[in-house]
N, C-alpha and C. Protein backbone atom coordinates (compact mmCIF):
# COMPACT_ATOMS: atom_id res chain seq x y z
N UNK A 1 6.27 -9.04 -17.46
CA UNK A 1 5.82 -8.00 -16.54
C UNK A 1 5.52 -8.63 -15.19
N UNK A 2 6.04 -8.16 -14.30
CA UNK A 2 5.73 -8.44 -12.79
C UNK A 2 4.29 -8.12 -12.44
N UNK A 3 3.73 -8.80 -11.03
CA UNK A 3 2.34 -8.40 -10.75
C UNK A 3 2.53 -6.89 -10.28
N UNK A 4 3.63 -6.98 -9.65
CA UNK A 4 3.88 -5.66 -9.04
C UNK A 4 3.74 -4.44 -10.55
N UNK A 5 3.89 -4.54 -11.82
CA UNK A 5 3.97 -3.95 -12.74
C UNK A 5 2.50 -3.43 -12.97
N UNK A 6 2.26 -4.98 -13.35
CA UNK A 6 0.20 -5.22 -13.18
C UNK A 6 -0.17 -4.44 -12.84
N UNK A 7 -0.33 -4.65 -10.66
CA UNK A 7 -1.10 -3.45 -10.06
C UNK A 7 -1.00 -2.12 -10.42
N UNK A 8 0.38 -1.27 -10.75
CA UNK A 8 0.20 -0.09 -10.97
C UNK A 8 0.18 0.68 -12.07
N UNK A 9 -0.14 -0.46 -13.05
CA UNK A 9 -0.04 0.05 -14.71
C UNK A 9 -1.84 0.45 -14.86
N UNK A 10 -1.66 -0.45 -16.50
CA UNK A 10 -2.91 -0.08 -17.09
C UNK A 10 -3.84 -0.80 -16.42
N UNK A 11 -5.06 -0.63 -16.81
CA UNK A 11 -5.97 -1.77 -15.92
C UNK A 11 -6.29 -2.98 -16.34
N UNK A 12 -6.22 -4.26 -15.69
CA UNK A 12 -6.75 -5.47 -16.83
C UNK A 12 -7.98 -5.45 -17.08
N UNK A 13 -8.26 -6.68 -18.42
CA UNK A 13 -9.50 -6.90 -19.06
C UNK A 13 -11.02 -6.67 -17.63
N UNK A 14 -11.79 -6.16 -17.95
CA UNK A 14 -13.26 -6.73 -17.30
C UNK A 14 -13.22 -7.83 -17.01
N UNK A 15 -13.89 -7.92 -15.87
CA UNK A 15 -14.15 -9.24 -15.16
C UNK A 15 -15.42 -9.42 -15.29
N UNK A 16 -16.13 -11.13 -15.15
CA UNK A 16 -17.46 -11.16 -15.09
C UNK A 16 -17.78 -10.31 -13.81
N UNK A 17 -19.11 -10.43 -13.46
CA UNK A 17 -20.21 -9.70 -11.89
C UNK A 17 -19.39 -10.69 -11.16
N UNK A 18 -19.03 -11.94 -10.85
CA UNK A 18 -19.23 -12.75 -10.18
C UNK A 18 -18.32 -12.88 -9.50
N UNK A 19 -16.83 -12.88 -10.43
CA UNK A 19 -15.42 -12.32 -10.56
C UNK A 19 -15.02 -10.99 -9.61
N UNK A 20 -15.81 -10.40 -10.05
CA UNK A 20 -15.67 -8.65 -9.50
C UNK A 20 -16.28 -8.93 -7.97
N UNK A 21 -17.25 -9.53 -7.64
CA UNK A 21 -17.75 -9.90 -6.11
C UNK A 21 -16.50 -10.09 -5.16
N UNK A 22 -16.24 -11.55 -6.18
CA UNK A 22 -15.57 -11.81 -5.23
C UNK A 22 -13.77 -11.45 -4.46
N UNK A 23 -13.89 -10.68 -5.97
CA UNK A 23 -12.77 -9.82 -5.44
C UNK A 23 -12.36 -8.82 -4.85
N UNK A 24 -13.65 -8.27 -4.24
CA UNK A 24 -14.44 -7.00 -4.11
C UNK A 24 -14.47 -7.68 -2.18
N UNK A 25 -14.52 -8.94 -2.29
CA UNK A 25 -14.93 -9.00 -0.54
C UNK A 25 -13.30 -9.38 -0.40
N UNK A 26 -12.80 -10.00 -1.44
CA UNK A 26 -10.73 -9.66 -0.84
C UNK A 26 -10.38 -8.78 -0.41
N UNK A 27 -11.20 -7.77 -1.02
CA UNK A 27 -10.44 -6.69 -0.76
C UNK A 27 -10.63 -5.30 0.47
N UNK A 28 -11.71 -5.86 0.44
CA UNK A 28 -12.68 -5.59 1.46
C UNK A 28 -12.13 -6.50 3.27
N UNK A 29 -11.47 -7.47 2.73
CA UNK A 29 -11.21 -8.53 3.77
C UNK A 29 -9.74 -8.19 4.48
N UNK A 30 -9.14 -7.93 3.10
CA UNK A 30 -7.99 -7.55 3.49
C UNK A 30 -7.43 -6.50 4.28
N UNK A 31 -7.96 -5.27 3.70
CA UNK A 31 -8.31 -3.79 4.50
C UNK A 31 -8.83 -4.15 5.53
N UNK A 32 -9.90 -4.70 6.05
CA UNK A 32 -10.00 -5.09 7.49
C UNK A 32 -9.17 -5.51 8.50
N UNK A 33 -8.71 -6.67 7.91
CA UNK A 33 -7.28 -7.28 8.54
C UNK A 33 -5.92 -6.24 8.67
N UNK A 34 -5.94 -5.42 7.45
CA UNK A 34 -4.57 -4.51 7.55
C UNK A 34 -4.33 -3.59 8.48
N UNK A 35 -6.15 -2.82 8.58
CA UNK A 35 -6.50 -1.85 9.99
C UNK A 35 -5.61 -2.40 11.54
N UNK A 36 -6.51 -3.60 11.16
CA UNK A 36 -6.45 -4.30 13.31
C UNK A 36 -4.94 -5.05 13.25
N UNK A 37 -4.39 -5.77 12.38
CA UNK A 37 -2.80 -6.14 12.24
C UNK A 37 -2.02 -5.71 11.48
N UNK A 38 -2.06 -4.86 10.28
CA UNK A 38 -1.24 -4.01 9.70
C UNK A 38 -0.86 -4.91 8.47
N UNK A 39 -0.34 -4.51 7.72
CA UNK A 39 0.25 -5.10 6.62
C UNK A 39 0.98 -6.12 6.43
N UNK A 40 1.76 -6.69 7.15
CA UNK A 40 2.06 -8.07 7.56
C UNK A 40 1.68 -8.69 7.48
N UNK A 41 -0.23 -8.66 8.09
CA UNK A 41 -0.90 -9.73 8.73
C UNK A 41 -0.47 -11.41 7.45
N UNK A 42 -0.59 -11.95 8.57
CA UNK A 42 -0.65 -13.20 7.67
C UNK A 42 -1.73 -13.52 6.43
N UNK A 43 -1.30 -13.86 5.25
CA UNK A 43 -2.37 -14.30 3.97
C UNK A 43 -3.64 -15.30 4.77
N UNK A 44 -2.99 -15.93 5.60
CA UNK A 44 -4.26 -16.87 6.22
C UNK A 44 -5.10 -16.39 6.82
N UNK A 45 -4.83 -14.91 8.04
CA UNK A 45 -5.95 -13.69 8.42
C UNK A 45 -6.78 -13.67 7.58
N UNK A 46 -6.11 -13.06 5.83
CA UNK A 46 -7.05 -12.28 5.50
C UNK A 46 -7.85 -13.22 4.80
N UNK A 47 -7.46 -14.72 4.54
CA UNK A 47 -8.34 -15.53 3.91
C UNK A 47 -9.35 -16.35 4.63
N UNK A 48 -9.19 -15.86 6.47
CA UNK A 48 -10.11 -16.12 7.53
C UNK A 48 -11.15 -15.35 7.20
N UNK A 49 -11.06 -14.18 7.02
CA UNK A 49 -11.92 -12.96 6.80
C UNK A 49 -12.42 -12.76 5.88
N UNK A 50 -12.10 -13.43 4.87
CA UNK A 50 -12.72 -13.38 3.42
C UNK A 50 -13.88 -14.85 3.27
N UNK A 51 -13.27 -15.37 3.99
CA UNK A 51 -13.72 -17.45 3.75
C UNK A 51 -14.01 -18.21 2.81
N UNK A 52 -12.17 -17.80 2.47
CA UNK A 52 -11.57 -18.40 1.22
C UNK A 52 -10.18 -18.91 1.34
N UNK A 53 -9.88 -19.76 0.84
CA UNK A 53 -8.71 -20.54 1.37
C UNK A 53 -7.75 -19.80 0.86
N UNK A 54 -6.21 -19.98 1.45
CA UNK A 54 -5.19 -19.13 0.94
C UNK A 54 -4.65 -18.41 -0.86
N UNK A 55 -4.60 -20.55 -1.45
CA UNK A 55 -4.96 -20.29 -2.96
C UNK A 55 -5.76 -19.25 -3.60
N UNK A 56 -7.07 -18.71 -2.92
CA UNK A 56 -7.63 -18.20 -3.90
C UNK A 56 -6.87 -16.80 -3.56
N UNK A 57 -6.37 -16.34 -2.87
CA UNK A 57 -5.64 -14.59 -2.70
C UNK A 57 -4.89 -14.82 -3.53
N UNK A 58 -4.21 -15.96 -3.45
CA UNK A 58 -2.59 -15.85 -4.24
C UNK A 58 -2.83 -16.00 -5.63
N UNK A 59 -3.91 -16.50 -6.19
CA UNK A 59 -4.56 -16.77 -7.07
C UNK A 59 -4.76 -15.15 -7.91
N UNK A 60 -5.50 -14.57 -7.07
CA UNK A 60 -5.77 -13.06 -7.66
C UNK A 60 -4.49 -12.31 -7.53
N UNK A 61 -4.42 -12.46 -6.36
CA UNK A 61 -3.27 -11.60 -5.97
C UNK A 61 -1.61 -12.26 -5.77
N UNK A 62 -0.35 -12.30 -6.79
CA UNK A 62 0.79 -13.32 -6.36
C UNK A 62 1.29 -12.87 -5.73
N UNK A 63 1.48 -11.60 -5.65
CA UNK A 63 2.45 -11.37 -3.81
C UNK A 63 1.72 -9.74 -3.07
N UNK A 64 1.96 -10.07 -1.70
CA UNK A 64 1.81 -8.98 -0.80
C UNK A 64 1.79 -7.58 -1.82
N UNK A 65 2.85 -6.89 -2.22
CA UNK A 65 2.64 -5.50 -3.16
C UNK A 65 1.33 -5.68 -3.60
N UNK A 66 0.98 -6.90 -4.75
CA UNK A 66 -0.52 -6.55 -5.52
C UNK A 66 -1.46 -6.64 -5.10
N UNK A 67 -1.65 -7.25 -3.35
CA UNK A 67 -2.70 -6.96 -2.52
C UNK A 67 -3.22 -5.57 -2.40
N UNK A 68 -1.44 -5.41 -1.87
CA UNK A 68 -1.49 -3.68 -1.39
C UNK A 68 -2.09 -3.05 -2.28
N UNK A 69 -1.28 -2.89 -3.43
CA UNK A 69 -2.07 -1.66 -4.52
C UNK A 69 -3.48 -1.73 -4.63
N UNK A 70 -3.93 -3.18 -4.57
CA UNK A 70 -5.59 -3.61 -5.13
C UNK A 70 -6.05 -2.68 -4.06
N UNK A 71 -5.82 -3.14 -2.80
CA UNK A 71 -6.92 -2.82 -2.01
C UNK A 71 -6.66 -0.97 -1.77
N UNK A 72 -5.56 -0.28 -1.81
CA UNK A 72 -5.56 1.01 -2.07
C UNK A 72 -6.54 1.36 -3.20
N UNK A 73 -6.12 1.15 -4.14
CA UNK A 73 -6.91 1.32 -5.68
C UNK A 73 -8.11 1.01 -5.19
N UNK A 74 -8.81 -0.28 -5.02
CA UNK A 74 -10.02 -0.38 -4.09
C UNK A 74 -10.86 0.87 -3.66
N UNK A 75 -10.43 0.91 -2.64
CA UNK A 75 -10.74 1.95 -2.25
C UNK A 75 -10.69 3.69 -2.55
N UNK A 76 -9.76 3.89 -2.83
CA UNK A 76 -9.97 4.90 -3.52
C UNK A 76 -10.99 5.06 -4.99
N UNK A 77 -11.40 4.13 -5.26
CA UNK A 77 -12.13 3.78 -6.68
C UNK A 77 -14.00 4.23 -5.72
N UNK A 78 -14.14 3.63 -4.82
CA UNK A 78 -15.32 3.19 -3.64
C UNK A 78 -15.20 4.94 -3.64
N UNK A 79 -14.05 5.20 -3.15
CA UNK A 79 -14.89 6.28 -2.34
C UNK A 79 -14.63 7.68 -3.34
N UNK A 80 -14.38 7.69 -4.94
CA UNK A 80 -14.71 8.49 -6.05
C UNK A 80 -15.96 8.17 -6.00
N UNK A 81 -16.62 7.05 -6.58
CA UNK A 81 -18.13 6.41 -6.89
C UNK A 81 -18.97 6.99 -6.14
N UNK A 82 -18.57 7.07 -4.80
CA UNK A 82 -19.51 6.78 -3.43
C UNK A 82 -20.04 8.44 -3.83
N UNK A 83 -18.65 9.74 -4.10
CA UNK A 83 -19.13 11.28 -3.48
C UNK A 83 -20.35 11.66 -4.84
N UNK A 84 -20.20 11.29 -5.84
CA UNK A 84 -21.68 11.71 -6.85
C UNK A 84 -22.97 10.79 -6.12
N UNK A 85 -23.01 10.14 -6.00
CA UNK A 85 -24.23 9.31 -5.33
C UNK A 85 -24.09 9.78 -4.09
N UNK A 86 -23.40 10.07 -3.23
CA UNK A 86 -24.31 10.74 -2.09
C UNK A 86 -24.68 12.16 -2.26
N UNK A 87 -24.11 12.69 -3.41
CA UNK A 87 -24.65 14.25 -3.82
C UNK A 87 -26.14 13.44 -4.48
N UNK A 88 -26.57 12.98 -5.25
CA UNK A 88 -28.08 12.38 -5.56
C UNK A 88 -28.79 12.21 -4.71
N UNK A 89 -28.60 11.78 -3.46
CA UNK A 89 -29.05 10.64 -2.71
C UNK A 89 -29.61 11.43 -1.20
N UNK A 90 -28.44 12.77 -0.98
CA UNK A 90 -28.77 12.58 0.55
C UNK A 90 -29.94 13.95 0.60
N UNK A 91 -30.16 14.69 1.75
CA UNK A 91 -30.79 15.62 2.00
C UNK A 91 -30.60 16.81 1.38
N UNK A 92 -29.28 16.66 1.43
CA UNK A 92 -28.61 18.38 1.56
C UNK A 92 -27.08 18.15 0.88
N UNK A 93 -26.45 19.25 0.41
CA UNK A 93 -24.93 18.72 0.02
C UNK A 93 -24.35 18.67 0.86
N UNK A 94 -24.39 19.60 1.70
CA UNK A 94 -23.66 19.68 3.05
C UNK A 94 -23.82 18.40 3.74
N UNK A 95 -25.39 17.25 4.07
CA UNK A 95 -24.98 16.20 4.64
C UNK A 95 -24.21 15.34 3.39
N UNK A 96 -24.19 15.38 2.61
CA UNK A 96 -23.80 14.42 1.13
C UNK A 96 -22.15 15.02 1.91
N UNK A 97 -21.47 16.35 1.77
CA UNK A 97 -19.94 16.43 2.02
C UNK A 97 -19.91 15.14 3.77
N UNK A 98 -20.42 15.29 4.49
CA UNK A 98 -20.48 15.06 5.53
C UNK A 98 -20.22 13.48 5.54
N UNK A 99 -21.08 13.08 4.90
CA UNK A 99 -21.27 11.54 4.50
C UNK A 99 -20.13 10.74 3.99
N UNK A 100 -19.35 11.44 3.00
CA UNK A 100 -18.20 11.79 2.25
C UNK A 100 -17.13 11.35 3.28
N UNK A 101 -17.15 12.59 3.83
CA UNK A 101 -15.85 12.84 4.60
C UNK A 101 -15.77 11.83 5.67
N UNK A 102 -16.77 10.76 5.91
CA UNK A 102 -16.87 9.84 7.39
C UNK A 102 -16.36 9.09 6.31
N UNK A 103 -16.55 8.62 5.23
CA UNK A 103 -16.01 7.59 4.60
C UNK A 103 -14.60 7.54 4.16
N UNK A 104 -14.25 8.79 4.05
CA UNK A 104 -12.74 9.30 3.52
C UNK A 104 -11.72 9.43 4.67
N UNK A 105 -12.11 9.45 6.22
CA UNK A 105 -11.73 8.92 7.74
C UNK A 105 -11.60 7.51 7.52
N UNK A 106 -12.63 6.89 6.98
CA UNK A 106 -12.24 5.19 6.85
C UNK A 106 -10.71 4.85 6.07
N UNK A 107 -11.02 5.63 5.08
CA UNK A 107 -9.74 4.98 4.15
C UNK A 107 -8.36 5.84 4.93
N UNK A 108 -8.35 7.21 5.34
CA UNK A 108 -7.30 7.38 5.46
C UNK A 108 -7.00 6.24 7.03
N UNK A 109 -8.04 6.04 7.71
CA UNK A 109 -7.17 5.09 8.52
C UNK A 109 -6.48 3.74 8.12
N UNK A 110 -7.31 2.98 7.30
CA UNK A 110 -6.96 2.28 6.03
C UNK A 110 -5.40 2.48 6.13
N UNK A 111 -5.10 3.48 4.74
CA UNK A 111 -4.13 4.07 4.83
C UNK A 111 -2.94 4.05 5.49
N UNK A 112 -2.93 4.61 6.68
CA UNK A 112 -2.18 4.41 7.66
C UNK A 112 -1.50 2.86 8.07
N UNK A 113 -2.35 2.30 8.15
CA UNK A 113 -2.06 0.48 8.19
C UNK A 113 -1.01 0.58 7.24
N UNK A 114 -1.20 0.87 6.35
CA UNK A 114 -0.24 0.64 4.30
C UNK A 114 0.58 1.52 4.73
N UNK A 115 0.69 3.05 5.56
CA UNK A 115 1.95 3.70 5.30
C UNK A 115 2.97 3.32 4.94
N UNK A 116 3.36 2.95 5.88
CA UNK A 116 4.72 2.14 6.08
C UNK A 116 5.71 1.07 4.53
N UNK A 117 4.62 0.81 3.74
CA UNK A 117 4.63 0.18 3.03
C UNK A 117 4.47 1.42 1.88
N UNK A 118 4.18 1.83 1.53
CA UNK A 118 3.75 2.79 0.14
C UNK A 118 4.58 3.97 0.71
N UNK A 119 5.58 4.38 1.91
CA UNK A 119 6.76 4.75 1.35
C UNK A 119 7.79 4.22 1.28
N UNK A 120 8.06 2.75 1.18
CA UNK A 120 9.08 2.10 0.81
C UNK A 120 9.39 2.12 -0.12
N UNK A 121 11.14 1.93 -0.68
CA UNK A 121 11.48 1.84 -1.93
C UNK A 121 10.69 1.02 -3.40
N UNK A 122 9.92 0.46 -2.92
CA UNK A 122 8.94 -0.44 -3.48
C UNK A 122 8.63 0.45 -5.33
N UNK A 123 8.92 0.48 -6.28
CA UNK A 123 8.63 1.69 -7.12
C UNK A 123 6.96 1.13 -7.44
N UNK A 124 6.31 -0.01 -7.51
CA UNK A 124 5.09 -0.36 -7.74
C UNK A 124 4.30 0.90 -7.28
N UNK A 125 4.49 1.17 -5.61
CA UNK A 125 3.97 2.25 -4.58
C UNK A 125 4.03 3.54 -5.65
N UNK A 126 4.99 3.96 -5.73
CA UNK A 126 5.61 5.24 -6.58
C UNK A 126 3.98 6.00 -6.88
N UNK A 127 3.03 5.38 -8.29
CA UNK A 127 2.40 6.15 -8.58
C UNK A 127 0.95 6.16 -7.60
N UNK A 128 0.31 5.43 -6.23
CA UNK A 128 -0.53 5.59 -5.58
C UNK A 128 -0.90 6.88 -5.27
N UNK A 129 0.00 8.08 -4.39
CA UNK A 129 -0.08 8.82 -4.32
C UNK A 129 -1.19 9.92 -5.18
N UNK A 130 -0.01 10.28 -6.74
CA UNK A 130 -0.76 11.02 -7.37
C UNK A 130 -2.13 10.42 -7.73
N UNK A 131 -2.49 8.97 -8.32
CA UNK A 131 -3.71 8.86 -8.54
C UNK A 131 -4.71 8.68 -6.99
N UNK A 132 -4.45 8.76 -6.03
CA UNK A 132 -5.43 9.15 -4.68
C UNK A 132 -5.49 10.60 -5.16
N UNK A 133 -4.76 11.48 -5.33
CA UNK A 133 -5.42 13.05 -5.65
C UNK A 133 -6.02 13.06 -6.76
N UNK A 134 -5.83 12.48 -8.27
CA UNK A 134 -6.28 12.80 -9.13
C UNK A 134 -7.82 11.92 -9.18
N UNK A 135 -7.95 11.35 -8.40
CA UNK A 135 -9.43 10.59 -8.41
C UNK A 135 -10.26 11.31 -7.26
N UNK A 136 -9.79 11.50 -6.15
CA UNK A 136 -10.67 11.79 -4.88
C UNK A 136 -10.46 13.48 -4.73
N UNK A 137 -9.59 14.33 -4.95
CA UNK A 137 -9.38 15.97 -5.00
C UNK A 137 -10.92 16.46 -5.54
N UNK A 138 -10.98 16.25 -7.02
CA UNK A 138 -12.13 16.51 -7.93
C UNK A 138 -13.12 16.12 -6.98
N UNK A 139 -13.22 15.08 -6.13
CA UNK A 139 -14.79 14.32 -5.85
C UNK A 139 -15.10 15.31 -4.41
N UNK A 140 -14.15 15.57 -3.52
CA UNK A 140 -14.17 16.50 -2.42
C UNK A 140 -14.86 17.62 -2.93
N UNK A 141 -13.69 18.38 -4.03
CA UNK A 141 -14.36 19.98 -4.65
C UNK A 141 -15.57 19.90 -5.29
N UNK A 142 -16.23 18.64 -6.43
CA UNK A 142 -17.52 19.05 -6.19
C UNK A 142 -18.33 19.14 -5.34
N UNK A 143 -18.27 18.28 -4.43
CA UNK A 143 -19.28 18.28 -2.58
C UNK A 143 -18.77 19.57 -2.04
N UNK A 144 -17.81 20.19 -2.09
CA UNK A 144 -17.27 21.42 -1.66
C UNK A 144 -18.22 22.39 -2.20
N UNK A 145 -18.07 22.35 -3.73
CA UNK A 145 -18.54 23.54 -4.09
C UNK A 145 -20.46 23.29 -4.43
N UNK A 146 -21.05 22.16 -4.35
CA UNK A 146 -22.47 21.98 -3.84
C UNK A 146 -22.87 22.40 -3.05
N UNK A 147 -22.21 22.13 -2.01
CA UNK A 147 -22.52 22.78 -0.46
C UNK A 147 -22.42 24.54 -0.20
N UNK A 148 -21.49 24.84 -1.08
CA UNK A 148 -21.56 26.44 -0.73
C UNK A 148 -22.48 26.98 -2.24
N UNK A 149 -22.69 26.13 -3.28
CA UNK A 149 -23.80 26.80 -4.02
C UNK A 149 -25.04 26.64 -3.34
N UNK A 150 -25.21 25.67 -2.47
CA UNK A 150 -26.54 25.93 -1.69
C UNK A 150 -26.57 26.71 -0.80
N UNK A 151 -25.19 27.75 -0.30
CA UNK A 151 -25.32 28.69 0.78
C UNK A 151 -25.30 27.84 2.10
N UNK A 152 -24.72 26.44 2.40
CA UNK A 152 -24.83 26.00 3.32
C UNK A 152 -23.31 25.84 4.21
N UNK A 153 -22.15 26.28 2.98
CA UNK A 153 -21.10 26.43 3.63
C UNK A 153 -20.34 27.56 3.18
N UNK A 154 -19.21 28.31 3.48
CA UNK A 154 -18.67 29.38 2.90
C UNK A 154 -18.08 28.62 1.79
N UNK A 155 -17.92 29.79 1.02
CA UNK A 155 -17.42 29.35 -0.59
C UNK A 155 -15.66 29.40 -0.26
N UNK A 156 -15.05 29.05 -1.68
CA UNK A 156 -13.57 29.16 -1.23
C UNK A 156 -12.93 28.09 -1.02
N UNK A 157 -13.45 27.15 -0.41
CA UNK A 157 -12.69 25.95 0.92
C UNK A 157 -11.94 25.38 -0.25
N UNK A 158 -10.76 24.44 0.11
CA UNK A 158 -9.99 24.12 -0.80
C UNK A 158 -9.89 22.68 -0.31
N UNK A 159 -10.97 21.86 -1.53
CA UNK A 159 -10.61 20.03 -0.73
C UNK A 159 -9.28 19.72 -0.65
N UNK A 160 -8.06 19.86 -1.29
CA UNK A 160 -6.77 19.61 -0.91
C UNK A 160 -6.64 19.83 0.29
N UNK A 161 -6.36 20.52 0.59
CA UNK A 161 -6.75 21.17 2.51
C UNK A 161 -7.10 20.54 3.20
N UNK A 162 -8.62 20.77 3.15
CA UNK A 162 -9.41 19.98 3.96
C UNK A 162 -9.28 18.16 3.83
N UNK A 163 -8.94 17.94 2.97
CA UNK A 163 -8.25 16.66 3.00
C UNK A 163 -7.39 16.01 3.69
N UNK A 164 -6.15 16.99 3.39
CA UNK A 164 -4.78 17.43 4.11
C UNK A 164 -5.00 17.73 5.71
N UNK A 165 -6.01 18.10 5.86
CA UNK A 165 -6.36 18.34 7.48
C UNK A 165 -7.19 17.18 8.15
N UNK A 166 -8.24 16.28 7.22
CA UNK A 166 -8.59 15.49 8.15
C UNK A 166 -7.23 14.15 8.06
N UNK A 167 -6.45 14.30 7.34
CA UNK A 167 -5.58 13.17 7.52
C UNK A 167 -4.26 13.26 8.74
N UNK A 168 -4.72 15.02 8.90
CA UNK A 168 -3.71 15.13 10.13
C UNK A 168 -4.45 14.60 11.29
N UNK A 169 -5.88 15.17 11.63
CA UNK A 169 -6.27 14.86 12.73
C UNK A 169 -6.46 13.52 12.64
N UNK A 170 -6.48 12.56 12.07
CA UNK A 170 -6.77 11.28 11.72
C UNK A 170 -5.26 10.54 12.02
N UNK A 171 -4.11 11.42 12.23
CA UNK A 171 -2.96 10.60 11.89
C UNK A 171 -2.69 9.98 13.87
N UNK A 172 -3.32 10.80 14.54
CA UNK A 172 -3.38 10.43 16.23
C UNK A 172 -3.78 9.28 16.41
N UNK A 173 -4.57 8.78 15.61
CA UNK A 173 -5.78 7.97 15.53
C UNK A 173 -4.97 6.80 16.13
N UNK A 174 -5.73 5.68 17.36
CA UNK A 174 -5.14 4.67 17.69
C UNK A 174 -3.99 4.66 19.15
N UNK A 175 -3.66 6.01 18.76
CA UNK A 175 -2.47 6.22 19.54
C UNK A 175 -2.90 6.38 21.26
N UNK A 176 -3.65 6.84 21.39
CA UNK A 176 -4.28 7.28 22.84
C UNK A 176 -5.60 6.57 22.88
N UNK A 177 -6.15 5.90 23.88
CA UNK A 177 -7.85 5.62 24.10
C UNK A 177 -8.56 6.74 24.01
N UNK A 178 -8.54 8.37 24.88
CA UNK A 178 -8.97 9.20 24.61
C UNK A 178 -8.94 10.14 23.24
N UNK A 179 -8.34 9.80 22.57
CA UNK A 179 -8.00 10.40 20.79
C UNK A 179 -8.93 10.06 20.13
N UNK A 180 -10.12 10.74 19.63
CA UNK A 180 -11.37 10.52 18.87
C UNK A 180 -11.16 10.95 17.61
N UNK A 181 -10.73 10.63 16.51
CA UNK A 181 -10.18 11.19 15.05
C UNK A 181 -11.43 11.57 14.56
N UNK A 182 -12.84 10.71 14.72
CA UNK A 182 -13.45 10.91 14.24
C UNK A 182 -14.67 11.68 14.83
N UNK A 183 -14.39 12.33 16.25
CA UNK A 183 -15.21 13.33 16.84
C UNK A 183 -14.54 14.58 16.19
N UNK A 184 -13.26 14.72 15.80
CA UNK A 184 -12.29 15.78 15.59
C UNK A 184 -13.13 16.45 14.46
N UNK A 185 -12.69 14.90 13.30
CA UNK A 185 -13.05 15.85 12.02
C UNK A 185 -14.65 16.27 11.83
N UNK A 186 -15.77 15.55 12.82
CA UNK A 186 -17.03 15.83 12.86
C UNK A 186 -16.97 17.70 13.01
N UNK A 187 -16.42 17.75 14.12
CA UNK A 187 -16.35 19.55 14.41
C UNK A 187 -15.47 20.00 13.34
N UNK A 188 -14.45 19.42 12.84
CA UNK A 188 -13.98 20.21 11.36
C UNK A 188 -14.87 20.53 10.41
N UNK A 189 -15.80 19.52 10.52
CA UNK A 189 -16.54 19.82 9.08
C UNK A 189 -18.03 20.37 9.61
N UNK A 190 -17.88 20.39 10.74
CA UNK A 190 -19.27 21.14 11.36
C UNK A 190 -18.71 23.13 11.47
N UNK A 191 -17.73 22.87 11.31
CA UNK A 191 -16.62 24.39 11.44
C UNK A 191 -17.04 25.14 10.04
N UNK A 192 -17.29 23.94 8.69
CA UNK A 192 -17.02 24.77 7.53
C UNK A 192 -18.91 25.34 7.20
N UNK A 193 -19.69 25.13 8.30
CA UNK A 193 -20.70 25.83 7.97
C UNK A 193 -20.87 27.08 8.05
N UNK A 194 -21.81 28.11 7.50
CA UNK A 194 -22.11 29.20 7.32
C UNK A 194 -22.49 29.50 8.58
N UNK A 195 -22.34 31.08 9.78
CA UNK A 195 -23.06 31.40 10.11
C UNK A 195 -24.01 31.86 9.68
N UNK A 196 -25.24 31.46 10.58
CA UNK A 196 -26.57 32.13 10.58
C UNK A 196 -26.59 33.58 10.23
């Protein structure tokens, strides 16, 4: 089995805490680097950014694809986890969706860096897609539908959508100095409140 097989199959064994850290700031390191130089960037970037020598990426990771998938999977894993704990955690559901959705601007810019790459013939890429909806869809619609059982937003809204919409206004992103993706979707999601 290829790594490329690896990343997009079943999941491997548990890792120790220690294990999981430190693969956790790869990946974390890498997505940084992919944002500001894109997917290319050199293995030595992202092992600047991590401050870890090249060996240890190639070590976890044997080629560019199983970066990619990790740090997609990554993230999309972060920001399932993240939408029940900020429904616990914050004031209101409505700031908990809010909270959400600034973090879900992170990854789709993320994202964007990887486009280019996850629609290539690559078949590893193939299943990313559906599991980004089948993990993060559900985590939107419950903050969706929290927020309008508290009467704080209209009922109805459809996170596919609204998903689908902050990744449009998000897709400008970079392109112009004046292009604020993330003033945009602030008034998108300041839009889905209830009038008074």
């Amino acid at each position: 089995m290829s790594g490329s097989e690896r990343g997009a199959g079943r999941a491997p064994r548990p890792k120790r805490a220690d294990a999981r850290r430190n693969e956790e700031v790869l990946l974390d390191s890498a997505a940084a680097v992919f944002v500001a130089s894109g997917v290319e960037a050199p293995i030595r970037d992202i092992a600047a950014e991590a401050g870890v020598g090249t060996a240890t990426i190639y070590r976890h990771f044997p080629t560019r694809a199983d970066l990619i998938v990790a740090v997609y999977r990554h993230q999309v894993e972060a920001l399932a986890e993240t939408g029940p704990s900020l429904l616990a955690t914050s004031a209101t559901p409505y700031a908990a969706l809010a909270q959400w959705i600034d973090l879900f601007v992170d990854f789709v810019v993320t994202k964007q860096g990887l486009a280019s790459v996850l629609q290539s013939d690559d078949p590893c890429f193939d299943p990313l897609h559906s599991y980004f909806v089948e993990r993060l869809v559900p985590v939107c619609t419950e903050l969706l539908d929290a927020a309008a059982d508290a009467g704080e937003i209209r009922s109805g809204m459809d996170a596919y959508e609204l998903m689908r919409g902050v990744g449009g206004l998000c897709a400008g992103a970079g392109t112009h100095h004046r292009y604020d993706a993330r003033r945009l979707v602030k008034i998108l999601v300041a839009g889905l409140r209830r009038s008074p």
